[in-house]
N, C-alpha and C. Protein backbone atom coordinates (compact mmCIF):
# COMPACT_ATOMS: atom_id res chain seq x y z
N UNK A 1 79.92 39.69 35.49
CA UNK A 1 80.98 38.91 34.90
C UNK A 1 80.42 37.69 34.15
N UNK A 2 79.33 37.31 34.68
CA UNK A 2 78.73 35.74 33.84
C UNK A 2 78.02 36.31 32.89
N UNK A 3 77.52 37.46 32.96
CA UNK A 3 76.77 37.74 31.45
C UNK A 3 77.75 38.21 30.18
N UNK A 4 79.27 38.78 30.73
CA UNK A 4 79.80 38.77 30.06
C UNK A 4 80.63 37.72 29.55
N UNK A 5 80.66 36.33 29.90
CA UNK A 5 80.75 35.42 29.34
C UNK A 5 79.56 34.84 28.79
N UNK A 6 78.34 35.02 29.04
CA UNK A 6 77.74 34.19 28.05
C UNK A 6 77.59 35.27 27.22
N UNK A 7 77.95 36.85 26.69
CA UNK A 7 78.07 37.40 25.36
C UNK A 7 79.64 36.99 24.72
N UNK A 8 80.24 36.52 25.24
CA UNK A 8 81.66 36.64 24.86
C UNK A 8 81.57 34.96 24.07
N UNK A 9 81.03 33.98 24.77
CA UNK A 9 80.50 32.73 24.41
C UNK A 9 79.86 32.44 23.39
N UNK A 10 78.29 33.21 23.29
CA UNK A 10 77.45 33.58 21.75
C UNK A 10 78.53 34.26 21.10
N UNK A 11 79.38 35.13 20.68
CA UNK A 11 80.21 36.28 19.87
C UNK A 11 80.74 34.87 19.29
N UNK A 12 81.52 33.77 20.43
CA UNK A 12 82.08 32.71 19.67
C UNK A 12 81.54 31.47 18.89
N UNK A 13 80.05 31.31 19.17
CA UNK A 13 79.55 30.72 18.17
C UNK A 13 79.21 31.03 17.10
N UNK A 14 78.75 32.21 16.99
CA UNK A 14 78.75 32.82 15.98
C UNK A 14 79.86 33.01 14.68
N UNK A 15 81.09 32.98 15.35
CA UNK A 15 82.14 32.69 14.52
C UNK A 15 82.03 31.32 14.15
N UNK A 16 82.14 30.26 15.06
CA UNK A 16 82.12 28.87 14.37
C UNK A 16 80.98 28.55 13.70
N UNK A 17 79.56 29.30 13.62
CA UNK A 17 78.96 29.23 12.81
C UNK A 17 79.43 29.52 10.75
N UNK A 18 79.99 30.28 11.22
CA UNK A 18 80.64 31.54 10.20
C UNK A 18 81.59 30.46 9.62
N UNK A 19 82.31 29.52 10.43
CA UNK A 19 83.54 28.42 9.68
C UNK A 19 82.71 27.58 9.30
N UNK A 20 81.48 26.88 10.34
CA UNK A 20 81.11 25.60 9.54
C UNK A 20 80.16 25.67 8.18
N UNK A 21 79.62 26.92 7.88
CA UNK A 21 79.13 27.08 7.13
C UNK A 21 79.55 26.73 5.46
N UNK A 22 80.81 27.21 6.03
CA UNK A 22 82.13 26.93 4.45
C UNK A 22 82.05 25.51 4.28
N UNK A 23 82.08 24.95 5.03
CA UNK A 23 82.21 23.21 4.72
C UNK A 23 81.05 22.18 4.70
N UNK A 24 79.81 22.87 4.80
CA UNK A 24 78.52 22.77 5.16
C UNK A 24 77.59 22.39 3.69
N UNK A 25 76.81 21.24 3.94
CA UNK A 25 76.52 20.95 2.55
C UNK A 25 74.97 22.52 2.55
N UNK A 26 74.46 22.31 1.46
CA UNK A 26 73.38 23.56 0.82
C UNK A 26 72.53 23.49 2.53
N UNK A 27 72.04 22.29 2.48
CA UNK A 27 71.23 22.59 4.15
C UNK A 27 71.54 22.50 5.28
N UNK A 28 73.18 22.55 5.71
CA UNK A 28 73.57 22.60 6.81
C UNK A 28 73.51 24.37 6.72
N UNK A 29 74.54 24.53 5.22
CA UNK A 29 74.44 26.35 5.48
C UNK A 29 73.07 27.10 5.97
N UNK A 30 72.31 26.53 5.17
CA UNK A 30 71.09 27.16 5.32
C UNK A 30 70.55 27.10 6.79
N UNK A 31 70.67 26.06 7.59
CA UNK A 31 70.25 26.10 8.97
C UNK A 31 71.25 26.77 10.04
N UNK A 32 72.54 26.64 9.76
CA UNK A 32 73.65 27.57 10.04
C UNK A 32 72.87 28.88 10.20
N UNK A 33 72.87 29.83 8.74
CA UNK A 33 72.43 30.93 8.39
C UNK A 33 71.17 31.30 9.63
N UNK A 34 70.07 30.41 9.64
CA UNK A 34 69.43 30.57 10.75
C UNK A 34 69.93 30.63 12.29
N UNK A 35 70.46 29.89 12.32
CA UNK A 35 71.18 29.55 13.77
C UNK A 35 71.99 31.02 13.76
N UNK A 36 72.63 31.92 12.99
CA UNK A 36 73.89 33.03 13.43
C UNK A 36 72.71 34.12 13.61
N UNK A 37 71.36 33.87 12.72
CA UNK A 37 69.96 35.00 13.33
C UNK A 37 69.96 35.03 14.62
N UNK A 38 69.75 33.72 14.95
CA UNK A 38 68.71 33.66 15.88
C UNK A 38 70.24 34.11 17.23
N UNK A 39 71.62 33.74 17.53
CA UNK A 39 72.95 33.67 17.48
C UNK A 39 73.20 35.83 17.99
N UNK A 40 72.98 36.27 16.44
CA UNK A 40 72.50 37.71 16.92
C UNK A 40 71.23 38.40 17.80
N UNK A 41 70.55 37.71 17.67
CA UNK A 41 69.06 38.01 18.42
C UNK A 41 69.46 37.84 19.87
N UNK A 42 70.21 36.82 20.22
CA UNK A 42 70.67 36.35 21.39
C UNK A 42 71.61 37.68 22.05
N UNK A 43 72.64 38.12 21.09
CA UNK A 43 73.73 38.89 21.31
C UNK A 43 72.97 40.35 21.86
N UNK A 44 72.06 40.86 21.17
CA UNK A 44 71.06 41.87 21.40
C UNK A 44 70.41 41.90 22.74
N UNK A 45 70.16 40.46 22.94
CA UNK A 45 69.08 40.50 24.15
C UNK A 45 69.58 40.36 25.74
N UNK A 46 71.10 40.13 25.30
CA UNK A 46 72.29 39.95 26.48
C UNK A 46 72.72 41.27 26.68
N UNK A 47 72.69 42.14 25.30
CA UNK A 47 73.01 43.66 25.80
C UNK A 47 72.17 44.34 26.59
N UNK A 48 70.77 44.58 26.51
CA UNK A 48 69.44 44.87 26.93
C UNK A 48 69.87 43.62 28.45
N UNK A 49 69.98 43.02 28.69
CA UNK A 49 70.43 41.94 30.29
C UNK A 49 71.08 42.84 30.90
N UNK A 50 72.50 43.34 30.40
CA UNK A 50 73.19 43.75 30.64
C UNK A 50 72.99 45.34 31.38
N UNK A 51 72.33 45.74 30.57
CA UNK A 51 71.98 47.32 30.96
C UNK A 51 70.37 47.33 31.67
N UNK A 52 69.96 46.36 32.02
CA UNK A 52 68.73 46.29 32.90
C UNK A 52 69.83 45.58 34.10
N UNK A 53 70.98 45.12 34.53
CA UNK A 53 71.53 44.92 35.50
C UNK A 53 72.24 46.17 35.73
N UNK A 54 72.77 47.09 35.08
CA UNK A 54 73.64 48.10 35.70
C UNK A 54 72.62 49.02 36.35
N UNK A 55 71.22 48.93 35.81
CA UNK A 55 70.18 49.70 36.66
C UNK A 55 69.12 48.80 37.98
N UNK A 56 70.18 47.13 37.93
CA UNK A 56 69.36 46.85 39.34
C UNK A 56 68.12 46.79 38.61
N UNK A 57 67.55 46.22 37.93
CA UNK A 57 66.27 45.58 37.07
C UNK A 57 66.19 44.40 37.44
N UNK A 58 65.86 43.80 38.53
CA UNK A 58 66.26 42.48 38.27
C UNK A 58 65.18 42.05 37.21
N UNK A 59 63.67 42.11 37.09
CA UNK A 59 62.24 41.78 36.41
C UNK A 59 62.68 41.72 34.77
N UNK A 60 63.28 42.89 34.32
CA UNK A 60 63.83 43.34 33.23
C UNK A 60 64.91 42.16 32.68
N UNK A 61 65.99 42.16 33.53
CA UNK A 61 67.61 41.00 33.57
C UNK A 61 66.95 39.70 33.41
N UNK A 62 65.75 39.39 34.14
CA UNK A 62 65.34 37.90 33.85
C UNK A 62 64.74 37.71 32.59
N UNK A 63 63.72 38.44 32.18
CA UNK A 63 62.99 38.54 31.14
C UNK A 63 63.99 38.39 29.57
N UNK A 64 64.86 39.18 29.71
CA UNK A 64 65.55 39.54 28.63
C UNK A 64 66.74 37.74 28.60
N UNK A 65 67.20 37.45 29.60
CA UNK A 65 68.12 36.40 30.25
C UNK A 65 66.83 35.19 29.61
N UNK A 66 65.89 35.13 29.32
CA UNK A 66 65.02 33.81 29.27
C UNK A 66 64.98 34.21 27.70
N UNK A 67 64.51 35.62 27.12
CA UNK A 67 64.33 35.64 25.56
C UNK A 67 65.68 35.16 25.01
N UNK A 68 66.82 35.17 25.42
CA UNK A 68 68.26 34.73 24.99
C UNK A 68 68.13 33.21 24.86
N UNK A 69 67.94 32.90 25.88
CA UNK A 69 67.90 31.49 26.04
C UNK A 69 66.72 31.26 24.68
N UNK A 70 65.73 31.54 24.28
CA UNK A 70 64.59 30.90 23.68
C UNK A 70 65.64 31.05 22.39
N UNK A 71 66.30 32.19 22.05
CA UNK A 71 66.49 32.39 20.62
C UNK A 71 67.84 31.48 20.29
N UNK A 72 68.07 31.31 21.00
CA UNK A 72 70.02 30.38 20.55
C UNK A 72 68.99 28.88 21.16
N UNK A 73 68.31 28.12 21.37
CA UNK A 73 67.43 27.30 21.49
C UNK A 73 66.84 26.86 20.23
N UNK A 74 66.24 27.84 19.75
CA UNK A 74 65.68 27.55 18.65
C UNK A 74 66.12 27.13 17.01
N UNK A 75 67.80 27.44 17.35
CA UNK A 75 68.83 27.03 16.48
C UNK A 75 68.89 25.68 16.07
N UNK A 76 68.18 24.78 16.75
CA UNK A 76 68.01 23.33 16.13
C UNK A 76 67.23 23.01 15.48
N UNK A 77 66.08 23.89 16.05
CA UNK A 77 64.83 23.66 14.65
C UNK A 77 64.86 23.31 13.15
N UNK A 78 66.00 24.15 12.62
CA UNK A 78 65.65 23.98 11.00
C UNK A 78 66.53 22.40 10.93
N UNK A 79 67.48 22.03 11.54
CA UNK A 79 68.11 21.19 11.58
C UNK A 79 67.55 19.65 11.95
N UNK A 80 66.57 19.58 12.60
CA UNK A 80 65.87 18.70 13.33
C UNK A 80 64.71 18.88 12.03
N UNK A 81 64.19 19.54 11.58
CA UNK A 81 63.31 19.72 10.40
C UNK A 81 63.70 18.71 9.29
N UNK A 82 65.22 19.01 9.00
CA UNK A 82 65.99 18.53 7.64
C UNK A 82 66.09 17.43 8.21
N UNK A 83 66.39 17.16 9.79
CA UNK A 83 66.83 15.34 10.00
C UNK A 83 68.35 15.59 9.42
N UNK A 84 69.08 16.37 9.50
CA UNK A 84 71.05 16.93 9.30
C UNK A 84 71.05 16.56 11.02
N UNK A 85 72.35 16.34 11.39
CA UNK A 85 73.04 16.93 12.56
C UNK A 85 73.34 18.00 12.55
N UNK A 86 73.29 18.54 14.21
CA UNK A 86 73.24 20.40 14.24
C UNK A 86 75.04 20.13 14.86
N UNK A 87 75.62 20.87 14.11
CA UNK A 87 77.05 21.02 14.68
C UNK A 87 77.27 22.49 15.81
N UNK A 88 76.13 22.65 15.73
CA UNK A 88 75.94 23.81 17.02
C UNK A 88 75.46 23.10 18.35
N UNK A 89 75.14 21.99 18.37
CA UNK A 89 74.64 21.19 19.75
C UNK A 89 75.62 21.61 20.97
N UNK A 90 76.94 21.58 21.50
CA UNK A 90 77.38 21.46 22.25
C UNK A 90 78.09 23.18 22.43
N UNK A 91 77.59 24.29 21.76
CA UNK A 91 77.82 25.49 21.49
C UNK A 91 76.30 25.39 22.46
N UNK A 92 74.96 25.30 22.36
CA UNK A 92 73.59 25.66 22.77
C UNK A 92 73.85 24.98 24.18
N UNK A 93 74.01 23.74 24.45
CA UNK A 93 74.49 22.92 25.70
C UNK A 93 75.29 24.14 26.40
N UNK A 94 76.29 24.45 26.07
CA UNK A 94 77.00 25.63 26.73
C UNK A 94 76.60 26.90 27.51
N UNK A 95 75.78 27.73 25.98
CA UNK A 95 74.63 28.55 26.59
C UNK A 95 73.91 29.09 27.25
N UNK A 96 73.42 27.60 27.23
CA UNK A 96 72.36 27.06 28.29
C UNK A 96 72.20 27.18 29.47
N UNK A 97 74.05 26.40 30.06
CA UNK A 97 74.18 26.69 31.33
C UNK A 97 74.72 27.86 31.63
N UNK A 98 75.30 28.70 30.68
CA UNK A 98 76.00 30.01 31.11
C UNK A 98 74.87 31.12 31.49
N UNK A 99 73.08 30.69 30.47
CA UNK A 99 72.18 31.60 30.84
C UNK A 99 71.44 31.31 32.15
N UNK A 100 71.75 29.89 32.34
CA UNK A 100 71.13 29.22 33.53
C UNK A 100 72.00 30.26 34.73
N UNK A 101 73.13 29.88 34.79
CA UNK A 101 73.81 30.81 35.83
C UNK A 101 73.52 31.94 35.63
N UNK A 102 73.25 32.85 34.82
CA UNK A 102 73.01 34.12 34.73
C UNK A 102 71.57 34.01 35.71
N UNK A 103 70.87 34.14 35.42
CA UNK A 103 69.40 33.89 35.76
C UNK A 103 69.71 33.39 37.10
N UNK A 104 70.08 32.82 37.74
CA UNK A 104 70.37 32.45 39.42
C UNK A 104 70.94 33.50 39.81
N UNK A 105 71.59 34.10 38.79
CA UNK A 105 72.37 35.41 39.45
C UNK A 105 71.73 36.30 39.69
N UNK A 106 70.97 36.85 38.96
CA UNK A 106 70.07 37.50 38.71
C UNK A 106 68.78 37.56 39.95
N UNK A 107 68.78 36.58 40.00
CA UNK A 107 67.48 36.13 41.18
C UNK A 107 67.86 36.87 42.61
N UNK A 108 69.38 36.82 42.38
CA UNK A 108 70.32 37.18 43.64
C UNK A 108 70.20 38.80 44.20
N UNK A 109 69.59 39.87 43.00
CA UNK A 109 69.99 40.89 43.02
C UNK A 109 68.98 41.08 44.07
């Protein structure tokens, strides 16, 4: 159930990526654009979580549960580069702790 909130969580940043982009000067889009990569990379690596837990993986569930975390992480980079504010900050804050709980969960199996 917590991994399916933190895919249901990424699915929704990804959309507000998708809005702020419209109102976003040339290098917010552009770090946006990075951030919904890295946003999908995340979404991918929660599916692969997901199906290394229905087989009781726990080695697999963590591994994949930490590459998630690195890639929606790394969404500040281009932003912190430009010296912009990341309007994804409190979307990654979120994340964070939803992958954090995952990963305790996980530990559990």
């Amino acid at each position: 159930m917590q991994v399916d909130a933190f895919a249901k969580r990424t699915a929704q940043a990804r959309k507000y990526v998708s809005s702020a982009s419209r109102k976003g000067t040339p290098a917010q889009t552009q770090a946006l654009s990075f951030c919904d990569t890295m946003y999908m990379n995340t979404q991918d690596t929660i599916g692969a979580a997901q199906r290394a837990i229905s087989f009781k993986d726990k080695g697999t569930a963590k591994i994949m549960l930490q590459l998630a975390v690195q890639d929606f992480q790394s969404c500040d980079r281009p932003f912190q580069q430009s010296g912009i504010p990341n309007p994804m900050l409190k979307y990654d804050a979120e994340l964070s702790q939803l992958a954090n709980n995952c990963m305790q969960l996980a530990n559990m199996m």
